[in-house]
N, C-alpha and C. Protein backbone atom coordinates (compact mmCIF):
# COMPACT_ATOMS: atom_id res chain seq x y z
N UNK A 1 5.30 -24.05 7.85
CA UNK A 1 5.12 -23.13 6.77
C UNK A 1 6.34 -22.23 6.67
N UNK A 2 6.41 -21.98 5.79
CA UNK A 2 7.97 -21.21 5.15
C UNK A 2 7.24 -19.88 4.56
N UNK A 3 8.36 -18.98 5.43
CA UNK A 3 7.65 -16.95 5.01
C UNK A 3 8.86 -16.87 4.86
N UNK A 4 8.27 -16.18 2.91
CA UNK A 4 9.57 -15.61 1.98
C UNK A 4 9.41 -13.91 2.51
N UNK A 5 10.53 -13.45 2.50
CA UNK A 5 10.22 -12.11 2.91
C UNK A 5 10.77 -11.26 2.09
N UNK A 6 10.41 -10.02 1.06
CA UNK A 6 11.32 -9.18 0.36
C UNK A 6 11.02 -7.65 0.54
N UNK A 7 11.95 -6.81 0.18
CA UNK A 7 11.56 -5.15 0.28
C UNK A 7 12.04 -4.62 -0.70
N UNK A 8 11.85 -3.19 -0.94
CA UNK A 8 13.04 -2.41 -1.38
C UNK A 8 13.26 -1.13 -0.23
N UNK A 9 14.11 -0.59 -1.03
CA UNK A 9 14.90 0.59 -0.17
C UNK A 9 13.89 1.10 1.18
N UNK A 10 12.32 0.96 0.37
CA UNK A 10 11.52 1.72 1.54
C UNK A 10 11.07 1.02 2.62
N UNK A 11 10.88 -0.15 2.68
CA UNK A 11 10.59 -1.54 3.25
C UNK A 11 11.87 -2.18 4.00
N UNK A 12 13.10 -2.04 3.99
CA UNK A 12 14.03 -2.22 4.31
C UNK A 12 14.22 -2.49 5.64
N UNK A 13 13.74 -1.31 6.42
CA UNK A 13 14.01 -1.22 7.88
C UNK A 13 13.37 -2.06 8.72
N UNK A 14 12.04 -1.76 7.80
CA UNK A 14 10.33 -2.95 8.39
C UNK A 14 10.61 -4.11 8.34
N UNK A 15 11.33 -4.68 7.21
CA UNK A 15 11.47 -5.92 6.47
C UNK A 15 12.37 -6.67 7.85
N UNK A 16 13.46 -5.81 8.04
CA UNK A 16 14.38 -6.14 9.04
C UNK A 16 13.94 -6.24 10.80
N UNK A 17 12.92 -5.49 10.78
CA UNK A 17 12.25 -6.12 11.91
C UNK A 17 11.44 -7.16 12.06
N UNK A 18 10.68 -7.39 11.16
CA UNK A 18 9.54 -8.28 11.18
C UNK A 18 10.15 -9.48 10.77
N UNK A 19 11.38 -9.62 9.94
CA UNK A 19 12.31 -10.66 9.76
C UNK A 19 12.32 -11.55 11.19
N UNK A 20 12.87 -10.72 11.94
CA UNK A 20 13.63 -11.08 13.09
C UNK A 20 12.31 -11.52 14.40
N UNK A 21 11.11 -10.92 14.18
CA UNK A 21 9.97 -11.00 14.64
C UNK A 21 9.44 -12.36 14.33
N UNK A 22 9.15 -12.64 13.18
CA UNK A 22 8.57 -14.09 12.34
C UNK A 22 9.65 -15.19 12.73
N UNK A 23 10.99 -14.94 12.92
CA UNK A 23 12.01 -15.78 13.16
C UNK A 23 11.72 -15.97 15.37
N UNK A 24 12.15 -15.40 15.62
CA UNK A 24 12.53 -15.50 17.10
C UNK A 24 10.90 -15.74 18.25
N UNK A 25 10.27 -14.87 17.46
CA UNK A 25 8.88 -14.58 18.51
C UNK A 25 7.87 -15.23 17.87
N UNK A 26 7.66 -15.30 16.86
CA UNK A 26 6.71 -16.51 16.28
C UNK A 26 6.92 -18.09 15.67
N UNK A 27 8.67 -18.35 15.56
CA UNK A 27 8.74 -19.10 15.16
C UNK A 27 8.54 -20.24 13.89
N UNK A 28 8.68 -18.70 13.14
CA UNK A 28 8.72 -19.07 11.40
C UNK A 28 10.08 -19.48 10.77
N UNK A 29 10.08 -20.32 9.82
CA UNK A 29 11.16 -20.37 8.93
C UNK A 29 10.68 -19.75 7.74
N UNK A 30 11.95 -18.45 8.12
CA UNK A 30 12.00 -17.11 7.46
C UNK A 30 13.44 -16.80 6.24
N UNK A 31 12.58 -16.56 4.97
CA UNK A 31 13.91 -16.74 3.86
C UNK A 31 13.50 -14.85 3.24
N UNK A 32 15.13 -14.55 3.26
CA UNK A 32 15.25 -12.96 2.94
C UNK A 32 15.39 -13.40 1.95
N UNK A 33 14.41 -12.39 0.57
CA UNK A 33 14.63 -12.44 -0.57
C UNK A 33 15.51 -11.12 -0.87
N UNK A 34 16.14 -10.53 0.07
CA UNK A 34 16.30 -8.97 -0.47
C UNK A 34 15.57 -8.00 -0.17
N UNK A 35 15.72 -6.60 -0.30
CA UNK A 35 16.89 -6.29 -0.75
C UNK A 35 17.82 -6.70 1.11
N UNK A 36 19.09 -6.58 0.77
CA UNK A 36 20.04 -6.83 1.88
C UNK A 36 20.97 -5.56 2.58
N UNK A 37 20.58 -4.88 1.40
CA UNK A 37 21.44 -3.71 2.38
C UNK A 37 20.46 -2.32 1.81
N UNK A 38 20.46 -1.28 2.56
CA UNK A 38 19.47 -0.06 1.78
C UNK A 38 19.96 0.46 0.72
N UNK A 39 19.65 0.54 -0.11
CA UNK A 39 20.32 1.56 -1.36
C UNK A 39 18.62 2.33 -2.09
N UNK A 40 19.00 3.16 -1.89
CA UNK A 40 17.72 4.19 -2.43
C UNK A 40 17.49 4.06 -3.97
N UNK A 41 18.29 3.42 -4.69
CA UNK A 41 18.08 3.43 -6.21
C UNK A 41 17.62 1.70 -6.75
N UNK A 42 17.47 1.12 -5.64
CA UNK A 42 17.18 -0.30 -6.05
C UNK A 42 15.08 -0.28 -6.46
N UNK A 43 14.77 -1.11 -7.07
CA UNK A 43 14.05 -1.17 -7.82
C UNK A 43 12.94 -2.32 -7.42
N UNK A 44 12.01 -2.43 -5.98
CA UNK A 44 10.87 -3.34 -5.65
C UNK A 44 10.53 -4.27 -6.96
N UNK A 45 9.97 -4.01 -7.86
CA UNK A 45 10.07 -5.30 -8.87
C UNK A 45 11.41 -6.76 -8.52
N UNK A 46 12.39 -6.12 -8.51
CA UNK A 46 13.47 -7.17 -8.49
C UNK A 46 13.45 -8.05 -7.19
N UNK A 47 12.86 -7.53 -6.30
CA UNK A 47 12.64 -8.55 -5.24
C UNK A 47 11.26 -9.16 -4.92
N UNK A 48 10.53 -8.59 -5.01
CA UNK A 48 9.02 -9.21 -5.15
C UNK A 48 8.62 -9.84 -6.33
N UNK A 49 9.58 -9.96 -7.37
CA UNK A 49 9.28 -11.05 -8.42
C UNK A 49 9.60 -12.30 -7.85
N UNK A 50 10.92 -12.07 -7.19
CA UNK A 50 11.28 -13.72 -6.78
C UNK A 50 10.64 -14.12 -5.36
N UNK A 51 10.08 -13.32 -4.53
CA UNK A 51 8.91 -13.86 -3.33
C UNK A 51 8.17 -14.09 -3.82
N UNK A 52 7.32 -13.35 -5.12
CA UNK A 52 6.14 -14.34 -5.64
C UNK A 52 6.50 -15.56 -6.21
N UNK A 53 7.58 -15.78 -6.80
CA UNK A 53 8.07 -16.91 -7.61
C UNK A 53 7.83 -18.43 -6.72
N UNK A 54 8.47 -17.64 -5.92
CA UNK A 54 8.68 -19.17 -4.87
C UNK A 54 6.99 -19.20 -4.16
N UNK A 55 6.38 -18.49 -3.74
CA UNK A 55 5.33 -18.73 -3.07
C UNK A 55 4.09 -18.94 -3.92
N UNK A 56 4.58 -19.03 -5.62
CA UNK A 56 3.71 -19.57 -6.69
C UNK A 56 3.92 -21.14 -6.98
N UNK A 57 5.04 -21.33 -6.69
CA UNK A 57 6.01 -22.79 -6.56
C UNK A 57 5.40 -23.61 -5.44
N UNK A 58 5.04 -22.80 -4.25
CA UNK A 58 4.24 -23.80 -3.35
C UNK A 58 3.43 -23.18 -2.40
N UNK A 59 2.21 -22.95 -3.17
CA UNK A 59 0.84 -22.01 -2.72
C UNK A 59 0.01 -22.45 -1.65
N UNK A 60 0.35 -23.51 -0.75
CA UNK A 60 -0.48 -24.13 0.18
C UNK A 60 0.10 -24.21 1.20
N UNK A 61 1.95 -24.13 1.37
CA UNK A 61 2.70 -24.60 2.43
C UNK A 61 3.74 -23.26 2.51
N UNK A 62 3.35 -22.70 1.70
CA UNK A 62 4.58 -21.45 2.08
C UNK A 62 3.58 -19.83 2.10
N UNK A 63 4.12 -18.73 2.29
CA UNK A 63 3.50 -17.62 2.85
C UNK A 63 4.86 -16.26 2.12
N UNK A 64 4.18 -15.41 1.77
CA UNK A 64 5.12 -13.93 1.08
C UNK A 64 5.08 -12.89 2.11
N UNK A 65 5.53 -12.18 2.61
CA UNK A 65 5.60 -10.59 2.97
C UNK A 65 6.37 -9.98 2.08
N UNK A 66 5.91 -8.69 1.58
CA UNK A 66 6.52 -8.12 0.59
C UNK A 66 6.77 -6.73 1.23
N UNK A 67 7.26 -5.73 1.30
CA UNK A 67 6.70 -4.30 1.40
C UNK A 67 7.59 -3.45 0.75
N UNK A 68 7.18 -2.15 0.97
CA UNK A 68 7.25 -0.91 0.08
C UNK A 68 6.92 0.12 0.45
N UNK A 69 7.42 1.47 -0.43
CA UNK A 69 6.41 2.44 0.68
C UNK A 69 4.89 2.50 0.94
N UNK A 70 3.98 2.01 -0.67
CA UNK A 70 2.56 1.88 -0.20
C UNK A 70 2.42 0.76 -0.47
N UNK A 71 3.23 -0.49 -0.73
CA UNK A 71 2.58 -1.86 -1.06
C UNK A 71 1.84 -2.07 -1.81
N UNK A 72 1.12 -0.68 -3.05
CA UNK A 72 0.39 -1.56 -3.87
C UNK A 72 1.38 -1.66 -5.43
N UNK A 73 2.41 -0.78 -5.71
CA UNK A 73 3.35 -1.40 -6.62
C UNK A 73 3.78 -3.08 -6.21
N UNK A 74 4.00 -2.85 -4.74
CA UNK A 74 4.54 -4.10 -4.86
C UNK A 74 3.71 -5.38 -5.25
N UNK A 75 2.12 -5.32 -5.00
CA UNK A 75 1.08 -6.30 -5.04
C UNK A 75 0.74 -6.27 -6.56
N UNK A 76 0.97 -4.87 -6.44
CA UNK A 76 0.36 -5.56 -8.69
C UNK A 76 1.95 -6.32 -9.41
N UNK A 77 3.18 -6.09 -9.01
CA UNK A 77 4.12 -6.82 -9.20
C UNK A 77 3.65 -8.92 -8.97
N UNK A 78 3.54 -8.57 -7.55
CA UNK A 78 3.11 -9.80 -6.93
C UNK A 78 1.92 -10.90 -7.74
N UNK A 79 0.92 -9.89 -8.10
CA UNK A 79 -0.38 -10.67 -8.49
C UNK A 79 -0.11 -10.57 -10.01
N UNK A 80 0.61 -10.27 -10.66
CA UNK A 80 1.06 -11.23 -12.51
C UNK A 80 1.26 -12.59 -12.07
N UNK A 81 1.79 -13.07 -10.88
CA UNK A 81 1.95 -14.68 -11.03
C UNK A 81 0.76 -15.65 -10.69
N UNK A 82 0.62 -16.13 -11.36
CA UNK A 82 -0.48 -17.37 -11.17
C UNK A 82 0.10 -17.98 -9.86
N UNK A 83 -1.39 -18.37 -9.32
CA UNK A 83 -1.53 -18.79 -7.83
C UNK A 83 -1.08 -17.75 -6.87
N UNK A 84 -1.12 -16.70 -6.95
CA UNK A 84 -0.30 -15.39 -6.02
C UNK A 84 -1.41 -14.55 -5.90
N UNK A 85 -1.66 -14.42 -4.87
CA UNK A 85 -2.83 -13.72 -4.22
C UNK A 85 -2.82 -12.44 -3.02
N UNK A 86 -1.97 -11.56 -3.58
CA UNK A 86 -1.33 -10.44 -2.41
C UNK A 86 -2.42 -9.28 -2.49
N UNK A 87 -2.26 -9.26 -0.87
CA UNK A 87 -3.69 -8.36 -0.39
C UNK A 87 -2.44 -7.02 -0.12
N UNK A 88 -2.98 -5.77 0.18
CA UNK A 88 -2.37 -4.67 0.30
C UNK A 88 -2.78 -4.51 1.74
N UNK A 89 -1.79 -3.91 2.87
CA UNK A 89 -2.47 -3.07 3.83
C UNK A 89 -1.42 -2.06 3.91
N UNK A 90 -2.09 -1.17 4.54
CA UNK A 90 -0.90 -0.04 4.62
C UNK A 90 -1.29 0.82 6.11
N UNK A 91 -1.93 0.04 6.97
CA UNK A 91 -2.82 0.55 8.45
C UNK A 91 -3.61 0.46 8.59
N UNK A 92 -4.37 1.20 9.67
CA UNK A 92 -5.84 0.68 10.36
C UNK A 92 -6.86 1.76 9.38
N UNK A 93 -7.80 1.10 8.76
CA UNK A 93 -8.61 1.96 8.63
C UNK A 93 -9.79 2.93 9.79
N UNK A 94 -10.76 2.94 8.95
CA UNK A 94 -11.54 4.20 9.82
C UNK A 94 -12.59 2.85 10.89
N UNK A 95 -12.99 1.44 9.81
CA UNK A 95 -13.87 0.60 10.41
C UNK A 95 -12.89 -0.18 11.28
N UNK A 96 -13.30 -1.39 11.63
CA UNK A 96 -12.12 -2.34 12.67
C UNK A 96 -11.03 -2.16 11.72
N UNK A 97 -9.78 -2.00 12.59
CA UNK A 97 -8.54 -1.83 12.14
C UNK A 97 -7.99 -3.37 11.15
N UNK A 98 -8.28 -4.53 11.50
CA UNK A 98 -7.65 -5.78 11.24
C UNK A 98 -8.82 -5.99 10.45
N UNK A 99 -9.83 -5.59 10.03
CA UNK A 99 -10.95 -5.91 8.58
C UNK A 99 -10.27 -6.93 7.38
N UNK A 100 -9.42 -5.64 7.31
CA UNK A 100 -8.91 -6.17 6.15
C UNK A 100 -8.06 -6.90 5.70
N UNK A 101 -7.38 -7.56 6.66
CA UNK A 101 -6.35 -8.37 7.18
C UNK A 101 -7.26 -9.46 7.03
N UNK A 102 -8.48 -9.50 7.88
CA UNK A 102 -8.82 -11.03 8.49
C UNK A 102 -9.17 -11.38 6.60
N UNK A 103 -10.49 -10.45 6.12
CA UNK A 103 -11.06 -11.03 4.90
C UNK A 103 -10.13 -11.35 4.12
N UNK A 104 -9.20 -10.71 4.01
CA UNK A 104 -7.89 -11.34 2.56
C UNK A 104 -7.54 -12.55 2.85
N UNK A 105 -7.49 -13.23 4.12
CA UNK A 105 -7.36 -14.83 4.33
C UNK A 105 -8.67 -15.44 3.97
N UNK A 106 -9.68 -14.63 5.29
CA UNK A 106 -11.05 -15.94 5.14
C UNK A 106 -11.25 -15.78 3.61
N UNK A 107 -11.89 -15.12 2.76
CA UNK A 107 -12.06 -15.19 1.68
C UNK A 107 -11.64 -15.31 0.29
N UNK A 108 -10.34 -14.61 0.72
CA UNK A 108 -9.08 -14.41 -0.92
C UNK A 108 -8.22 -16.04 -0.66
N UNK A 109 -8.07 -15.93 0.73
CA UNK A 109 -7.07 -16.91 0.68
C UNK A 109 -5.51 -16.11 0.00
N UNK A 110 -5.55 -15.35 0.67
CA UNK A 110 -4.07 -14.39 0.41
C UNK A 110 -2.86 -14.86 0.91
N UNK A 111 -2.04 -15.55 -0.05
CA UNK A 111 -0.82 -15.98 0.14
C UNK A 111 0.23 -15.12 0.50
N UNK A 112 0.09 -13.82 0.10
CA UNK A 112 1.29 -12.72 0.08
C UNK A 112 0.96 -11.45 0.83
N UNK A 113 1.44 -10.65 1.49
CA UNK A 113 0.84 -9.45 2.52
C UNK A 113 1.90 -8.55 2.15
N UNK A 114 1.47 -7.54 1.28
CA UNK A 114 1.78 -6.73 0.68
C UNK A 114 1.86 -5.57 1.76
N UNK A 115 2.79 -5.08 2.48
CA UNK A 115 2.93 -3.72 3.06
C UNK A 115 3.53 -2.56 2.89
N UNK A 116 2.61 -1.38 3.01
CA UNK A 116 3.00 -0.14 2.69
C UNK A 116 3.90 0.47 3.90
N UNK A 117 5.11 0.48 4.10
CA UNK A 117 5.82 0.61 5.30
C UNK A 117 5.90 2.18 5.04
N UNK A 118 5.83 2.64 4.38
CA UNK A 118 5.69 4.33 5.36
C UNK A 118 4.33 5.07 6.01
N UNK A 119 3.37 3.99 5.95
CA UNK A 119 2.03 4.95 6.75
C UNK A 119 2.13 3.50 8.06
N UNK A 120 2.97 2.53 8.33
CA UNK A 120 2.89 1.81 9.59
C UNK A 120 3.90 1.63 10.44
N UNK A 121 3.12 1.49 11.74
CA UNK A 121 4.33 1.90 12.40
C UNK A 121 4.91 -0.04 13.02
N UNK A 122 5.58 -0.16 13.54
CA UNK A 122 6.18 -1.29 13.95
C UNK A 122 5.48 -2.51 14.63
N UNK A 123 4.70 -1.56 15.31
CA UNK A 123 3.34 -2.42 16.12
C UNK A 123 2.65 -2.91 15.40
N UNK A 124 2.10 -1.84 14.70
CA UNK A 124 0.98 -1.98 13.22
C UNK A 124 1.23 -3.43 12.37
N UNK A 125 2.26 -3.03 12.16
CA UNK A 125 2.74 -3.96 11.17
C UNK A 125 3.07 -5.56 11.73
N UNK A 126 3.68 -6.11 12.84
CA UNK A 126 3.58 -7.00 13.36
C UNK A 126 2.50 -7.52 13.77
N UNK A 127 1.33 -6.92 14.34
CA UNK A 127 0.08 -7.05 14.72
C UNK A 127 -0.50 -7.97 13.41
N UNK A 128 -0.31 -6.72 12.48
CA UNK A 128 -0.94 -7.40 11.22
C UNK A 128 -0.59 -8.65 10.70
N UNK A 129 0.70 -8.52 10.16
CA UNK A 129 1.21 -9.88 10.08
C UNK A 129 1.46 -10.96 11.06
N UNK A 130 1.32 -11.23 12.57
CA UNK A 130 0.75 -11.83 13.09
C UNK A 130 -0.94 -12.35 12.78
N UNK A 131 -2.21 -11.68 12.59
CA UNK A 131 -3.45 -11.82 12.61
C UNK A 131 -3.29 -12.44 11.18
N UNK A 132 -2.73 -11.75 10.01
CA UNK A 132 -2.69 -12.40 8.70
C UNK A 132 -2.15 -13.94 8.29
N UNK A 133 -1.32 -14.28 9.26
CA UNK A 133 -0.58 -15.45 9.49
C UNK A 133 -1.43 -16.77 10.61
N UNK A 134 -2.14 -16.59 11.06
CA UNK A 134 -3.24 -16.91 11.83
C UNK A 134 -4.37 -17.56 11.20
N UNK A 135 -4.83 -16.52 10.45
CA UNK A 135 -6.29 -16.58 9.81
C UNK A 135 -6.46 -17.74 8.99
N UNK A 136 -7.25 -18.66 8.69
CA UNK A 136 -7.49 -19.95 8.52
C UNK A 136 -8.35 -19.23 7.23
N UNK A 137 -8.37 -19.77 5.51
CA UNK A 137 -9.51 -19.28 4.70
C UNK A 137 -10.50 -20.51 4.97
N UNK A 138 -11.45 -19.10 4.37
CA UNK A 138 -12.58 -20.05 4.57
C UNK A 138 -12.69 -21.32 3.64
N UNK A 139 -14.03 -22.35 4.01
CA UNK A 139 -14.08 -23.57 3.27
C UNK A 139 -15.61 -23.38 2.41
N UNK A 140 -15.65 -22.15 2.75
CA UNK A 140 -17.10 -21.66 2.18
C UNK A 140 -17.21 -22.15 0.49
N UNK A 141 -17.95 -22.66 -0.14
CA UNK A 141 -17.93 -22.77 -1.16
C UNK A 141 -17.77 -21.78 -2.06
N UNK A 142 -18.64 -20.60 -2.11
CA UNK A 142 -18.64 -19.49 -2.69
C UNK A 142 -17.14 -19.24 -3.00
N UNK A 143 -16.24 -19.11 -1.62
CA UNK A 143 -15.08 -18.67 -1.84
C UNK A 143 -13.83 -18.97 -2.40
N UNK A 144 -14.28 -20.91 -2.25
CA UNK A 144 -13.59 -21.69 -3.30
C UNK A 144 -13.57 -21.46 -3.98
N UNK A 145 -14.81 -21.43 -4.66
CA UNK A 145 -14.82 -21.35 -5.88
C UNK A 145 -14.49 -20.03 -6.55
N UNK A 146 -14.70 -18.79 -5.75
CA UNK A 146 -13.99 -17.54 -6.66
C UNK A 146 -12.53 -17.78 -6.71
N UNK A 147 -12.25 -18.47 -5.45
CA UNK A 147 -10.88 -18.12 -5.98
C UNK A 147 -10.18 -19.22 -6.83
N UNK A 148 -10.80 -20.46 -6.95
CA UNK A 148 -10.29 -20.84 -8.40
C UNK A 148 -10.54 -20.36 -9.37
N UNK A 149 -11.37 -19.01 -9.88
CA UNK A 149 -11.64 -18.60 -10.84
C UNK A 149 -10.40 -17.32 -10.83
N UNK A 150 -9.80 -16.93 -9.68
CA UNK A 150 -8.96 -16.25 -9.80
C UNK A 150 -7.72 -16.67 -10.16
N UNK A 151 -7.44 -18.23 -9.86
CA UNK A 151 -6.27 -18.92 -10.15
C UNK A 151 -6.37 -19.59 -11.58
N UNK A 152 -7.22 -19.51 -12.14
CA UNK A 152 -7.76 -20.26 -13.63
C UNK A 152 -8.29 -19.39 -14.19
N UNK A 153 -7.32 -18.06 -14.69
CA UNK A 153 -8.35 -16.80 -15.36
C UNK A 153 -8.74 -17.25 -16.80
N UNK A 154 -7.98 -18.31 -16.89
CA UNK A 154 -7.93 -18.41 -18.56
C UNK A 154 -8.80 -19.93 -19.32
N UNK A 155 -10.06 -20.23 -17.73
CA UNK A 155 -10.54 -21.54 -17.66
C UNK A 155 -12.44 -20.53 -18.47
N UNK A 156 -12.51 -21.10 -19.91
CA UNK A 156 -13.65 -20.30 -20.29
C UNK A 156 -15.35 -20.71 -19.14
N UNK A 157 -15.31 -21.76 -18.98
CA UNK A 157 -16.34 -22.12 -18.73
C UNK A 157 -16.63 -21.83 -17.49
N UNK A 158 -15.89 -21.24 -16.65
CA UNK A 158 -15.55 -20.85 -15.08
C UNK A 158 -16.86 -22.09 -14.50
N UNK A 159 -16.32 -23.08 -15.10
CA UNK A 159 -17.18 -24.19 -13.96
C UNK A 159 -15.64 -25.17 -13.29
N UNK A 160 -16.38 -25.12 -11.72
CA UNK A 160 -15.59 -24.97 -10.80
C UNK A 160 -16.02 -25.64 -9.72
């Protein structure tokens, strides 16, 4: 499996660890979409258009990390593309910390992991994207089937 990875200015630092994390310690083939160097005036749209691009291009064999300062600009960027399914985390909540991590696989089948890199810290964030990278979706029918209704918004009969 192939993890596209992109940031902007705020995501930058994170991006550059977890790069090097997914590459060396987990043993991903890992493609930088950008940004490449920090510049505070660069613009998250411009790089999370083209991680969703490619991980809309091949939704079964490839994987997105995106981040930002809260990751959800970057996920509503992310989720305009058909077949692109980016969950947001931005830390542990108040219930099990990894909740929301595990369900965006078993159930969404979340291709893209949208992170808010200024409320996580380094651990956080590897943890996560480790457990998110893991998680197997489910084969549950129910869940199939929503989420072809999420990938076919424009199918009237939502029979599925």
């Amino acid at each position: 499996m192939k993890i596209f990875i992109g940031s902007d200015h705020a995501g930058f630092e994170l991006k550059e660890v977890l790069k090097k994390y997914l590459r060396d310690d987990l043993g991903y083939e890992v493609s930088d979409e950008g940004t490449f160097a920090f510049n505070p005036d660069d613009d998250y749209p411009d790089f999370v258009r083209v991680v969703a691009k490619l991980v809309a291009g091949d939704p079964t064999e490839s994987r997105g990390i995106i981040l930002g300062g809260s990751g959800q600009g970057e996920a509503m960027v992310a989720n305009r593309f058909r077949h692109v399914r980016a969950a947001v985390y931005y830390g542990p909540p108040k219930t099990s910390e990894l909740d929301i991590i595990k369900l965006s696989r078993e159930h969404n089948d979340a291709n893209i992991l949208s992170l808010g890199a200024r409320f996580l810290t380094e651990a956080e964030a590897k943890r996560a994207v480790k457990l998110w990278l893991e998680i197997k979706p489910s084969s549950d029918a129910r869940h199939v089937r929503r989420i072809k209704k999420i990938d076919n918004p424009d199918r009237a009969d939502n029979q599925f």
